[in-house]
N, C-alpha and C. Protein backbone atom coordinates (compact mmCIF):
# COMPACT_ATOMS: atom_id res chain seq x y z
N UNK A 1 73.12 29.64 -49.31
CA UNK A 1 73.36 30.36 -48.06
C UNK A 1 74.43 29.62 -47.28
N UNK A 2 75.56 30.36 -47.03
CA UNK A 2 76.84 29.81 -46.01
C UNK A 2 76.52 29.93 -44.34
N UNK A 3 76.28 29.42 -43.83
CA UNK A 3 76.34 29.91 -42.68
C UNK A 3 77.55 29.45 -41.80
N UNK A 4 78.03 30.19 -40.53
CA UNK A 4 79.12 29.60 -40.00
C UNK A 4 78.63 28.95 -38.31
N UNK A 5 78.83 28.36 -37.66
CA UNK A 5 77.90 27.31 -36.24
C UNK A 5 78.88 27.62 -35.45
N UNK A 6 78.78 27.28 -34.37
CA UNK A 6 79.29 27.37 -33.32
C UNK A 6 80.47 26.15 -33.68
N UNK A 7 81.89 26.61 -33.44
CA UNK A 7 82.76 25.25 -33.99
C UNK A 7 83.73 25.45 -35.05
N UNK A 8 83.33 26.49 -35.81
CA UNK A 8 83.83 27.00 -37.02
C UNK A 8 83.76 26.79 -38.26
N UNK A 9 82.40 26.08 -37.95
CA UNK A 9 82.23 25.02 -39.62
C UNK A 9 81.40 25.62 -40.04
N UNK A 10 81.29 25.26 -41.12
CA UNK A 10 80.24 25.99 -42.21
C UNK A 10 79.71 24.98 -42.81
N UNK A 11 77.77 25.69 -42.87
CA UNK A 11 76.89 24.51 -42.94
C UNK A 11 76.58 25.46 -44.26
N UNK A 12 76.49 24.88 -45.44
CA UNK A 12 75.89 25.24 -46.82
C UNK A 12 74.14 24.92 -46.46
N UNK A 13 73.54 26.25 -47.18
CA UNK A 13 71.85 25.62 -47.16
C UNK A 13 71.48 25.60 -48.66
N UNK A 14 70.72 25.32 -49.36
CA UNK A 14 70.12 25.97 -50.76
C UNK A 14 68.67 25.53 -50.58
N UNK A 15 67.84 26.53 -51.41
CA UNK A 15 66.64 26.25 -51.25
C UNK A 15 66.18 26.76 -52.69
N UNK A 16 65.44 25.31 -53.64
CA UNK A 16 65.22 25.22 -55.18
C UNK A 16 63.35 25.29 -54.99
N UNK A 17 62.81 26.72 -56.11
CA UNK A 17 61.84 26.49 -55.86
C UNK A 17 60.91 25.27 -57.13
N UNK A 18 60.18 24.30 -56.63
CA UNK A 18 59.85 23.41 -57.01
C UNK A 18 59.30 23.88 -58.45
N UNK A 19 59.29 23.07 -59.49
CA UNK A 19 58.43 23.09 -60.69
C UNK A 19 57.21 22.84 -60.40
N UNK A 20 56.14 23.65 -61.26
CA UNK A 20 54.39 23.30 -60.87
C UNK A 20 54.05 22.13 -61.77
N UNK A 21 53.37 21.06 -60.76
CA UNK A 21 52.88 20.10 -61.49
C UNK A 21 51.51 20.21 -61.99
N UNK A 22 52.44 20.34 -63.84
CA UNK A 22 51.32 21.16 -64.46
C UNK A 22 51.98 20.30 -65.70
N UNK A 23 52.16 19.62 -66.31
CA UNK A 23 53.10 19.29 -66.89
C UNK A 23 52.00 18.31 -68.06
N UNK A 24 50.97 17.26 -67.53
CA UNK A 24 50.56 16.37 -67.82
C UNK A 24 49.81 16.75 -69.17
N UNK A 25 49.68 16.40 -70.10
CA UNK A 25 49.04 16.71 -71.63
C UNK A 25 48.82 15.29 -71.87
N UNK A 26 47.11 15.15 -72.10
CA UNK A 26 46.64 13.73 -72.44
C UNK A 26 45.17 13.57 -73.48
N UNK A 27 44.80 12.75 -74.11
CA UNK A 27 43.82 12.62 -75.36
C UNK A 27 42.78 12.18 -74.56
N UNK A 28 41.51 12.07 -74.38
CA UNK A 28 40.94 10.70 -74.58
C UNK A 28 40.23 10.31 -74.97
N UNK A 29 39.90 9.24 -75.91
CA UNK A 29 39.42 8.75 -76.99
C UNK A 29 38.76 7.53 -76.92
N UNK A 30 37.10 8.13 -76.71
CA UNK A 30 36.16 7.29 -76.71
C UNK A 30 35.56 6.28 -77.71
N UNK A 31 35.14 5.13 -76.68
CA UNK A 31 34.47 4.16 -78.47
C UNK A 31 33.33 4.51 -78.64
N UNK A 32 32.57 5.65 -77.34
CA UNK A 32 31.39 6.11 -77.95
C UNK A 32 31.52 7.43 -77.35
N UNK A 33 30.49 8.27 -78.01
CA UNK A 33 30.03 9.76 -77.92
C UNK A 33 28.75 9.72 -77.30
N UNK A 34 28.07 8.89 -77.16
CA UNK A 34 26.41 8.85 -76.68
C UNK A 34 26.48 9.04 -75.63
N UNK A 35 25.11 9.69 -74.94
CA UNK A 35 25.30 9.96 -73.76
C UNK A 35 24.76 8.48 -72.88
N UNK A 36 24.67 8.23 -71.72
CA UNK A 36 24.69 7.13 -71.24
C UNK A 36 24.89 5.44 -71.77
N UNK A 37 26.03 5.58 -72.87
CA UNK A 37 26.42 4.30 -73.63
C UNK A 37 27.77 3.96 -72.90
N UNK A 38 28.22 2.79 -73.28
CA UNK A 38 29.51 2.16 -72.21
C UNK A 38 30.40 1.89 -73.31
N UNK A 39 31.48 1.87 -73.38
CA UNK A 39 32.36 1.65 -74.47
C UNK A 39 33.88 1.39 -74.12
N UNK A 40 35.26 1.24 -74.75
CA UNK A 40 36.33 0.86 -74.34
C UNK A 40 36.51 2.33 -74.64
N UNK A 41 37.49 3.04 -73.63
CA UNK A 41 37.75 4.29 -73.68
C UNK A 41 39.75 4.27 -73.12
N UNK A 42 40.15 4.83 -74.41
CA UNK A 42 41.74 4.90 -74.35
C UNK A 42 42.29 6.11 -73.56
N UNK A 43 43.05 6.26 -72.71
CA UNK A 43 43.89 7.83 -72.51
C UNK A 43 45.00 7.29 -72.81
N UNK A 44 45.22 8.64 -73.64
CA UNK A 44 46.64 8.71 -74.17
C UNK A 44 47.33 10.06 -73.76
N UNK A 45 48.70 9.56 -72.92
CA UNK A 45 49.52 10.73 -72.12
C UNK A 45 50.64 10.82 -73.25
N UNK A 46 50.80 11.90 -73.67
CA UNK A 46 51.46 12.82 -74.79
C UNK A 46 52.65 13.16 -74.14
N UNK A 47 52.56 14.09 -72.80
CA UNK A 47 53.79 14.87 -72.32
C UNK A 47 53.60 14.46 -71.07
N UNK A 48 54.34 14.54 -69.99
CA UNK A 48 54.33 14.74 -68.33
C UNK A 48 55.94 14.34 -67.63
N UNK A 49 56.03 14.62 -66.74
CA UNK A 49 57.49 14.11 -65.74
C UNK A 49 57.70 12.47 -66.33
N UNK A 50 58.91 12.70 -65.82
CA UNK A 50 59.53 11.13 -65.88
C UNK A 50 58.98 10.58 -64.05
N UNK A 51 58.49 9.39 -64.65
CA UNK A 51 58.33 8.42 -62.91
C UNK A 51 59.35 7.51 -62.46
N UNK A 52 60.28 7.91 -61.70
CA UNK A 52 61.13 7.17 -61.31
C UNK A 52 61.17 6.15 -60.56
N UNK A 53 61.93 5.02 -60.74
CA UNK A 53 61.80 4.28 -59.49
C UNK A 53 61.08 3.21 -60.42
N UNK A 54 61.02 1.93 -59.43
CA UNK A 54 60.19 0.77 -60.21
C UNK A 54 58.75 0.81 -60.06
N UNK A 55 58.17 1.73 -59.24
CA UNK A 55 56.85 1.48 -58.83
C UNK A 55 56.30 3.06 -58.82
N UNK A 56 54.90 2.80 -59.71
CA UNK A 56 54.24 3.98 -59.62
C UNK A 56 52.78 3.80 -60.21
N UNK A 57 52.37 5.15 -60.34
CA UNK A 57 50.90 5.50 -60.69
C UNK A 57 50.57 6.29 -61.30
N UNK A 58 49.27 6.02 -61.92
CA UNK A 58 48.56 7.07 -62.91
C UNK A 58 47.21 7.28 -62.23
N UNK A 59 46.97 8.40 -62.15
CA UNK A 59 45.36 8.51 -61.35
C UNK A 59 44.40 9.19 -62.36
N UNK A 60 43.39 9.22 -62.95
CA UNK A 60 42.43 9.85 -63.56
C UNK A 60 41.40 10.00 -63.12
N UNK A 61 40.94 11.54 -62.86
CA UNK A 61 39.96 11.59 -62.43
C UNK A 61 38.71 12.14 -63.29
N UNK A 62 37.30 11.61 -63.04
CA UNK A 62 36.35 11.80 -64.33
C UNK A 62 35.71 12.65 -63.52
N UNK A 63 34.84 13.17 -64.68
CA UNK A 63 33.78 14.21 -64.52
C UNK A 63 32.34 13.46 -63.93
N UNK A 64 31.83 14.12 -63.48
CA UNK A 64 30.31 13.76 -62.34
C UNK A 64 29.78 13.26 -63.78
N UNK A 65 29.08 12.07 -63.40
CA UNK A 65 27.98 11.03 -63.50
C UNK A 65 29.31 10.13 -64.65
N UNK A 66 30.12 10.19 -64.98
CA UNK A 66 31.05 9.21 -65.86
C UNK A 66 31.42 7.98 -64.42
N UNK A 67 31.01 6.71 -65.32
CA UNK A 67 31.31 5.47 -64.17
C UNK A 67 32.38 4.64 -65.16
N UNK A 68 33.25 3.82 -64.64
CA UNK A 68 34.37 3.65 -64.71
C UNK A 68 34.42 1.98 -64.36
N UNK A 69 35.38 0.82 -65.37
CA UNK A 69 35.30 -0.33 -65.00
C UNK A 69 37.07 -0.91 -65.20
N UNK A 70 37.39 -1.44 -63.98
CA UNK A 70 39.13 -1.86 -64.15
C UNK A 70 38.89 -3.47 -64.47
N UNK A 71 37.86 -4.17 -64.58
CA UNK A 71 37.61 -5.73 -64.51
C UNK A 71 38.96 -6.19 -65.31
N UNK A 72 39.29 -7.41 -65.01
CA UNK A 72 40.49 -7.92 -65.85
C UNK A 72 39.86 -7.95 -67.59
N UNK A 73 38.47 -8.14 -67.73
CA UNK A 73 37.85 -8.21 -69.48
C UNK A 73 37.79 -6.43 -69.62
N UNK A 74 38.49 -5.57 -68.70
CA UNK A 74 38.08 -4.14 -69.58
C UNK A 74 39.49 -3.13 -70.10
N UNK A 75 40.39 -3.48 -68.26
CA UNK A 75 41.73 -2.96 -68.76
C UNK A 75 42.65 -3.29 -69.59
N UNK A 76 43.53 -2.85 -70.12
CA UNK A 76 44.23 -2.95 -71.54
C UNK A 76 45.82 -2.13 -71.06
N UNK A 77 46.73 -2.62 -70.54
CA UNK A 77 48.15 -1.46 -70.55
C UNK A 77 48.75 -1.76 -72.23
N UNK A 78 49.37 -0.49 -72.50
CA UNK A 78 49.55 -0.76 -74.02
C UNK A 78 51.01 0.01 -73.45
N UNK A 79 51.91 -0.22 -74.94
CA UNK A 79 53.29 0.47 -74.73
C UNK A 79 53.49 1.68 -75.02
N UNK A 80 54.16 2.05 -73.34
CA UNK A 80 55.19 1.44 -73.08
C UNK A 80 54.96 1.35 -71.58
N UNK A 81 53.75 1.30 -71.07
CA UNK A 81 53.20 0.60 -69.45
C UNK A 81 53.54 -0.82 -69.38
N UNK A 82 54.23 -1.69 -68.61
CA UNK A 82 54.67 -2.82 -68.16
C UNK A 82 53.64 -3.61 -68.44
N UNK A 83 53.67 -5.26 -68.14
CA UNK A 83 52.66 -5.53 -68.49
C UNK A 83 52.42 -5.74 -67.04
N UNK A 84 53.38 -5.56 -65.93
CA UNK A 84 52.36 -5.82 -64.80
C UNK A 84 51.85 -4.45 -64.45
N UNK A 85 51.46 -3.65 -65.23
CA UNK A 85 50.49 -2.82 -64.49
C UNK A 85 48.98 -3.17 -64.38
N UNK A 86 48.81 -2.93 -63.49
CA UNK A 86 46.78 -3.19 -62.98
C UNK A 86 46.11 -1.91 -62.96
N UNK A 87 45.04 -2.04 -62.51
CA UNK A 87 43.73 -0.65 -62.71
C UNK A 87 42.79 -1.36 -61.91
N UNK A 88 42.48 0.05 -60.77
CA UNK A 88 41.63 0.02 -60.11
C UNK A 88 40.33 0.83 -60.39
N UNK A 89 39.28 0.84 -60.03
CA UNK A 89 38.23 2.15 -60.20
C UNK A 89 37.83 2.40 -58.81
N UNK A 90 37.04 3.19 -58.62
CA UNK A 90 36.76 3.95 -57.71
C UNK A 90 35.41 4.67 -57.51
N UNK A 91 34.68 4.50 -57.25
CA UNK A 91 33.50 5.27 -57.49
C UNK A 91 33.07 6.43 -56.68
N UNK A 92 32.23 7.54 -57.43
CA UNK A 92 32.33 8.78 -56.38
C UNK A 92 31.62 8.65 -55.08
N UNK A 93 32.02 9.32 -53.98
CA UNK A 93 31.42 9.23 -52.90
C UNK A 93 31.23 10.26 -51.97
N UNK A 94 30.93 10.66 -51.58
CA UNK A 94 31.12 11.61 -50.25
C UNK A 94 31.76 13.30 -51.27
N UNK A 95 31.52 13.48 -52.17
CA UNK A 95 31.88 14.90 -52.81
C UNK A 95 33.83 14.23 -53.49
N UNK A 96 33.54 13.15 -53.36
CA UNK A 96 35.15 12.41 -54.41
C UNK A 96 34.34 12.16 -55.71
N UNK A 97 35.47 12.28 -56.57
CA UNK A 97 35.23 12.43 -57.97
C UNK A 97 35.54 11.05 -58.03
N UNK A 98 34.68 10.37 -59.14
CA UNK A 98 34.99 8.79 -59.96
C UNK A 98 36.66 8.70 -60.39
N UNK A 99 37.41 7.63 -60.16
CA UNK A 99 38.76 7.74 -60.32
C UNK A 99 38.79 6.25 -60.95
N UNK A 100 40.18 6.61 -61.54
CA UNK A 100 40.28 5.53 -62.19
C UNK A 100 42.28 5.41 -61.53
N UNK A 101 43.02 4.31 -61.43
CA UNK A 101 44.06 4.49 -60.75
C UNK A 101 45.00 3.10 -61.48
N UNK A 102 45.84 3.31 -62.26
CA UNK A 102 46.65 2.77 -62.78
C UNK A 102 47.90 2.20 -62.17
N UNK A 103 48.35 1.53 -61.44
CA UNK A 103 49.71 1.19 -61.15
C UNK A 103 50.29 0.10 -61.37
N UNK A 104 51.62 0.03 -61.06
CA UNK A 104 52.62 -1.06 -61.14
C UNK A 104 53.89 -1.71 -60.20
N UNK A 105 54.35 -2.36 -60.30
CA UNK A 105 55.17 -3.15 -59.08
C UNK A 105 56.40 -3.18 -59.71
N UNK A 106 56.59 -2.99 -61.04
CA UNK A 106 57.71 -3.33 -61.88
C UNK A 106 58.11 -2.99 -63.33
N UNK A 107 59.46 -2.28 -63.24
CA UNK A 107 59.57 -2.03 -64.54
C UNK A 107 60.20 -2.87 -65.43
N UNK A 108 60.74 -4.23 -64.67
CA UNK A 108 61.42 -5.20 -65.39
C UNK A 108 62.73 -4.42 -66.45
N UNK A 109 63.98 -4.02 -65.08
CA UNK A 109 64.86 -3.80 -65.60
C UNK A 109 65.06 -2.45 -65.54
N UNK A 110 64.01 -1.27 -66.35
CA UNK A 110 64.26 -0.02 -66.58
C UNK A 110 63.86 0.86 -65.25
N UNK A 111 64.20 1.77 -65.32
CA UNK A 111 65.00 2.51 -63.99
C UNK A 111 63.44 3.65 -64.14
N UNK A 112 62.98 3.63 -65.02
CA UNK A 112 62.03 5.02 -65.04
C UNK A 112 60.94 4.79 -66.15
N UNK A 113 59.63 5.38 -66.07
CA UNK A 113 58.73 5.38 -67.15
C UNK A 113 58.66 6.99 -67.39
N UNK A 114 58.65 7.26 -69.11
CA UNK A 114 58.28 8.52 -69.72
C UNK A 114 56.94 8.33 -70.65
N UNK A 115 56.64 9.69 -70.54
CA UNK A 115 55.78 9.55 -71.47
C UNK A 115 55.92 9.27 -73.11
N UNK A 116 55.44 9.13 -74.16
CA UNK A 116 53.99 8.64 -74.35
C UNK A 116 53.66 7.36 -73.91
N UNK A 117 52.92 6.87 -73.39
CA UNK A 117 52.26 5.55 -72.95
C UNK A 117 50.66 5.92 -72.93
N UNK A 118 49.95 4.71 -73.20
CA UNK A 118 48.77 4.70 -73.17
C UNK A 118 47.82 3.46 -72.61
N UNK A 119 46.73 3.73 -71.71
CA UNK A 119 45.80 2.49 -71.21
C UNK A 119 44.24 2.33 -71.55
N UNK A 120 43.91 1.62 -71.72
CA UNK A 120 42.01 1.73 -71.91
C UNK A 120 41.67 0.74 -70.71
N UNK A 121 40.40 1.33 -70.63
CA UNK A 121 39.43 0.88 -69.70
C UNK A 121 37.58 0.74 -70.21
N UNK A 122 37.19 0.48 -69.54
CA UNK A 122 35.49 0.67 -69.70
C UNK A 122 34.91 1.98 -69.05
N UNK A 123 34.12 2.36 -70.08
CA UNK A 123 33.67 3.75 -69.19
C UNK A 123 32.08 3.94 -70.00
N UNK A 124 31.61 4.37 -68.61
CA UNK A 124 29.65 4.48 -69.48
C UNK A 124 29.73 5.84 -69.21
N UNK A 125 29.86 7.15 -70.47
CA UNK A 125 29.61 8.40 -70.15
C UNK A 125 28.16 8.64 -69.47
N UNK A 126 28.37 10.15 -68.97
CA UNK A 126 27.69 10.94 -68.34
C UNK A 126 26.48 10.59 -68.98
N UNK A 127 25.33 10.99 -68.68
CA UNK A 127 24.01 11.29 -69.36
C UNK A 127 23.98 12.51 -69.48
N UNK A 128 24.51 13.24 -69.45
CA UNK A 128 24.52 14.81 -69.72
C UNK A 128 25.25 15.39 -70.72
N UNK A 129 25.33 16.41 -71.46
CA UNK A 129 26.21 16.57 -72.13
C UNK A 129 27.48 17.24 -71.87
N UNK A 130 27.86 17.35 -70.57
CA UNK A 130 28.45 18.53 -69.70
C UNK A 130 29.74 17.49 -69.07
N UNK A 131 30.69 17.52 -70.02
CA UNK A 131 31.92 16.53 -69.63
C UNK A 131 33.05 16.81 -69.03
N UNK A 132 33.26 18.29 -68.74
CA UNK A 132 34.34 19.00 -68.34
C UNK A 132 34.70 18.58 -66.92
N UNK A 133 36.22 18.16 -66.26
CA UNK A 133 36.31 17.86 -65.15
C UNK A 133 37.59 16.82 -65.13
N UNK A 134 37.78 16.56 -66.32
CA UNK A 134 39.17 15.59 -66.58
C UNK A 134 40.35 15.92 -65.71
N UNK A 135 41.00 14.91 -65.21
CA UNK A 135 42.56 15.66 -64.57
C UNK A 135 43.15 14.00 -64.62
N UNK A 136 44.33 14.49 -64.45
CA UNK A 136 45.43 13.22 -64.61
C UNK A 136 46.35 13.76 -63.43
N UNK A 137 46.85 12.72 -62.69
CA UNK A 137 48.20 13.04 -61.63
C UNK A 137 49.23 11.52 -61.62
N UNK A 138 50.51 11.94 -61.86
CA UNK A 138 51.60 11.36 -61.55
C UNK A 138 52.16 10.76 -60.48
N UNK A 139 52.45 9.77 -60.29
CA UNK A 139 52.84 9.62 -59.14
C UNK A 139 54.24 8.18 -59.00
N UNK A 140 54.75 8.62 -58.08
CA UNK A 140 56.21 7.78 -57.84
C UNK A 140 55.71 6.82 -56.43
N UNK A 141 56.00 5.82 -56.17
CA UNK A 141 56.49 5.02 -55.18
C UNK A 141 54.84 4.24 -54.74
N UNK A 142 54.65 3.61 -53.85
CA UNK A 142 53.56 2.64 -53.36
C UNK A 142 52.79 3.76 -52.87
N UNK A 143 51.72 3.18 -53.02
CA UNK A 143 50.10 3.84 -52.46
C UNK A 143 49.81 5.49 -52.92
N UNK A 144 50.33 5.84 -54.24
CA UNK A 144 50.64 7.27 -54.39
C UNK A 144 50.89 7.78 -53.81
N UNK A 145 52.13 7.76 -53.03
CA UNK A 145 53.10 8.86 -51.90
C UNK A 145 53.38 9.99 -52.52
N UNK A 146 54.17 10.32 -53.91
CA UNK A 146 54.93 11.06 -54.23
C UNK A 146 54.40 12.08 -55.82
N UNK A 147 53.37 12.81 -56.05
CA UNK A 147 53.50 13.39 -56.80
C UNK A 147 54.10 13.66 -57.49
N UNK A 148 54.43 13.46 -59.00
CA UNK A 148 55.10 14.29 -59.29
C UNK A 148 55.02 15.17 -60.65
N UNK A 149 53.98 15.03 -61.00
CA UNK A 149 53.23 15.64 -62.01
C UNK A 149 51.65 15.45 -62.40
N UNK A 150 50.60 16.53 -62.82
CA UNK A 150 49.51 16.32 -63.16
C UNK A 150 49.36 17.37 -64.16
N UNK A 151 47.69 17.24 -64.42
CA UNK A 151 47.55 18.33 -65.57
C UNK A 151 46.34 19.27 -65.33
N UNK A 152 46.93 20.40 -65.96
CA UNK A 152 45.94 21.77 -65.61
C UNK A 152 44.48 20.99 -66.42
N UNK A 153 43.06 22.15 -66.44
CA UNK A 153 41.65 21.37 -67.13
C UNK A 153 42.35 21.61 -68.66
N UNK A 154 42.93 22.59 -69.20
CA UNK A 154 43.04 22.54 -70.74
C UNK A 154 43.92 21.89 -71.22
N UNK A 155 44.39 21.00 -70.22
CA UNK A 155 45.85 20.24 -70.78
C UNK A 155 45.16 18.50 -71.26
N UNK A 156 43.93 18.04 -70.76
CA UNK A 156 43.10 16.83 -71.37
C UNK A 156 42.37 17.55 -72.53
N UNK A 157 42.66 16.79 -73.28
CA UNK A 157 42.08 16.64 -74.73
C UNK A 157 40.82 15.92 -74.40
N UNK A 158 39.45 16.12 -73.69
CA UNK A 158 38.03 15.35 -73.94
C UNK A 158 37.41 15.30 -75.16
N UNK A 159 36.32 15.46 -74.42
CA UNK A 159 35.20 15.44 -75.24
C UNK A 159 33.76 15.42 -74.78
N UNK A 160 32.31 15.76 -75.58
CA UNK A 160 31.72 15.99 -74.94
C UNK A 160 30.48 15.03 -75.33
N UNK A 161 29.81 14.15 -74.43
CA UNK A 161 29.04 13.24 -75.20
C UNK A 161 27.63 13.89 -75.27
N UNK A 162 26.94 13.20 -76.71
CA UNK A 162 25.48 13.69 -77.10
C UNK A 162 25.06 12.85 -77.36
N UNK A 163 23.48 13.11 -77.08
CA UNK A 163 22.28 12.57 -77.29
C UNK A 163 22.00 11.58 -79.00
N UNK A 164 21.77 10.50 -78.27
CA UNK A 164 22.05 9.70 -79.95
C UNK A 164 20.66 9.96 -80.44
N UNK A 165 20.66 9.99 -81.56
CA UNK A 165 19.73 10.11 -82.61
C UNK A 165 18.87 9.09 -82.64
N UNK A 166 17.64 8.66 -82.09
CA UNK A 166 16.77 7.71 -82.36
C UNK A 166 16.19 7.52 -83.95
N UNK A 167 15.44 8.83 -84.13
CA UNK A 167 14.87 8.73 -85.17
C UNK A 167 15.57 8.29 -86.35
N UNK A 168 16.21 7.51 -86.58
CA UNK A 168 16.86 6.90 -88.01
C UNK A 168 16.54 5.87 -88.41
N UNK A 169 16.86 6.01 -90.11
CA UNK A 169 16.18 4.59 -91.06
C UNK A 169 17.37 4.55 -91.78
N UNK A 170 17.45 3.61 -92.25
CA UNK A 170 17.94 2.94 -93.26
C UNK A 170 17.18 2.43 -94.92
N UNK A 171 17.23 2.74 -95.85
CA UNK A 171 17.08 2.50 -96.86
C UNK A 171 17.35 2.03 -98.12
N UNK A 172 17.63 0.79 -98.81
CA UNK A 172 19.27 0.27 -99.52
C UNK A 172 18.16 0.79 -101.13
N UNK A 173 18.92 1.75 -101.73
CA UNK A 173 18.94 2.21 -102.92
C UNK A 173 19.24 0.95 -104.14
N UNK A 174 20.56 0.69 -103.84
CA UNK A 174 20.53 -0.85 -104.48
C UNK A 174 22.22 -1.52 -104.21
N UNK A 175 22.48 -1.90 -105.18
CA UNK A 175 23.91 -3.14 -104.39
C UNK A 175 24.82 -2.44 -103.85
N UNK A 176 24.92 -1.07 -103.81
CA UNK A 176 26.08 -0.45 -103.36
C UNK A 176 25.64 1.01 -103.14
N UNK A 177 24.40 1.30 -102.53
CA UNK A 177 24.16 2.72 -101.90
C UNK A 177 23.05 2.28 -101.26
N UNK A 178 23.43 2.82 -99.97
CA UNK A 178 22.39 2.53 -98.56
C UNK A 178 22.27 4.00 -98.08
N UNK A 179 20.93 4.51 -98.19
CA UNK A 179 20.64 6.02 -97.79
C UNK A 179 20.58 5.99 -96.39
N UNK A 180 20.84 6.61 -95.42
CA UNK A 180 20.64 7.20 -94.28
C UNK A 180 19.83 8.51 -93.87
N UNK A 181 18.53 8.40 -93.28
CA UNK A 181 17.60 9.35 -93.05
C UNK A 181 18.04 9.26 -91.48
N UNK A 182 18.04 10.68 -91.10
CA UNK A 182 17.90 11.12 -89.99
C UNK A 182 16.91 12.33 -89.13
N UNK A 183 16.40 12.30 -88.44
CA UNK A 183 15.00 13.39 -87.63
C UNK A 183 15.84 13.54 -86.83
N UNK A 184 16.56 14.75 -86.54
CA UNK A 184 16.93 14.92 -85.36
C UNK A 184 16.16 15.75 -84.24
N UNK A 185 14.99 16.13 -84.29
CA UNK A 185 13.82 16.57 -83.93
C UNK A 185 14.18 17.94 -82.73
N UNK A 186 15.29 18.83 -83.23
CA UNK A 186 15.38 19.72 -82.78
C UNK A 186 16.39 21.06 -83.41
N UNK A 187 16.50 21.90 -83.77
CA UNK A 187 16.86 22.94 -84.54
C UNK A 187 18.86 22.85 -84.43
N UNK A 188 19.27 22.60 -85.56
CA UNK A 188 20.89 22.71 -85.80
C UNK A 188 21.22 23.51 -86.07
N UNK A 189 22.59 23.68 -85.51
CA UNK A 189 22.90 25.48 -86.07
C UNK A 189 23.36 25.43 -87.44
N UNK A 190 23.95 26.46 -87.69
CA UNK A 190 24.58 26.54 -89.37
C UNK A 190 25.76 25.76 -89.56
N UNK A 191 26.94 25.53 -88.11
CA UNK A 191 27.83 24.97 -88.39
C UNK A 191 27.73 23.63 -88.13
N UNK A 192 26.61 22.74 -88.06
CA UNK A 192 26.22 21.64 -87.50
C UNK A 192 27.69 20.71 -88.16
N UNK A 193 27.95 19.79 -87.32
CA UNK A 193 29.06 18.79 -88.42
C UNK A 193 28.35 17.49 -87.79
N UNK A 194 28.85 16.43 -88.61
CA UNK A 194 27.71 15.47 -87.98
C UNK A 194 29.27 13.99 -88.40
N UNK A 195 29.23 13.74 -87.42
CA UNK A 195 29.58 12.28 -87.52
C UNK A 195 29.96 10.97 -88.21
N UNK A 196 29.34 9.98 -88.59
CA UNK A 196 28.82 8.63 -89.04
C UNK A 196 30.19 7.89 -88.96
N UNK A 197 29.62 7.22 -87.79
CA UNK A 197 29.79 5.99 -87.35
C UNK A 197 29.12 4.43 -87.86
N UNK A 198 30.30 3.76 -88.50
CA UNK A 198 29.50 2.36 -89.34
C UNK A 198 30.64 1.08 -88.37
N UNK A 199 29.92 0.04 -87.69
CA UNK A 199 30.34 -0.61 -87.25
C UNK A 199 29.89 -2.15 -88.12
């Protein structure tokens, strides 16, 4: 838009309508599936905005009853997160969702972070089996000022934790076959798929 002012000058306007921050596509990949078990739990961001600038943030927010640990023995920044990034947690309060909050002071040198990058933390799932509620948001500059990307609910890759199986035995057949009996003491459907986990 040209406009002309009092004076004879001409003031140019433009007006760009913003991209939806919708952008964010992320995994996350638990060390357990049980319901109220604690484990090292990875997110991995696939796609989202570039974060400009030397200083920024990652915010994650969890689903009701998931609790969350940033202790220096739980967080983990992996590449291509700096190594001075830190992690805070947050716990829910007042109708706020459990958060988990990633940031940094420095990119040592580089002008911008892109995605893929990935962080782990400690996390004791829900006791429920009802995990839906994941979101991720982007953010540029100190104290999360600046949005600039997050993700719709179908854009996190979860998951949904279940009830571990008590009833199990073990049985060693002989030097090299160990049977596994399981009671799962309630009706499976036809497409049941089942697991096994050997640590």
């Amino acid at each position: 838009i040209s406009i002309i002012v009092p004076g004879g000058r001409h003031v140019h306007r433009a007006a760009l309508r913003p991209k939806p921050l919708l952008g964010v596509r992320a995994t996350v990949l638990p060390g357990s599936f049980a319901c109220g078990s604690t484990s090292r739990t990875v997110i991995a961001v696939t796609a989202g905005s570039t974060i400009m600038g030397q200083r920024g943030a990652i915010e994650v927010k969890l689903p009701p009853g998931f609790v969350a640990s940033c202790s220096a023995d739980d967080f983990r920044p992996r590449p291509a997160l700096p190594s001075t990034a830190r992690c805070r947690s947050l716990t829910s309060s007042a109708g706020e969702a459990a958060r988990v909050v990633v940031y940094w002071r420095s990119l040592f040198g580089a002008s911008s972070l892109s995605p893929p990058y990935e962080f782990s933390f400690r996390l004791t799932n829900s006791n429920s089996s009802a995990a839906r509620g994941w979101s991720i948001t982007l953010f540029e500059g100190d104290n999360q000022e600046f949005a600039v990307d997050g993700s719709r609910v179908e854009g996190i890759q979860a998951y949904e934790p279940c009830r571990a199986m008590a009833a199990m035995s073990l049985r060693r057949e002989d030097s090299s076959i160990v049977s596994i009996v399981i009671h799962p003491g309630l009706d499976l459907p036809a497409a049941f798929d089942m697991i096994l986990r050997l640590e």
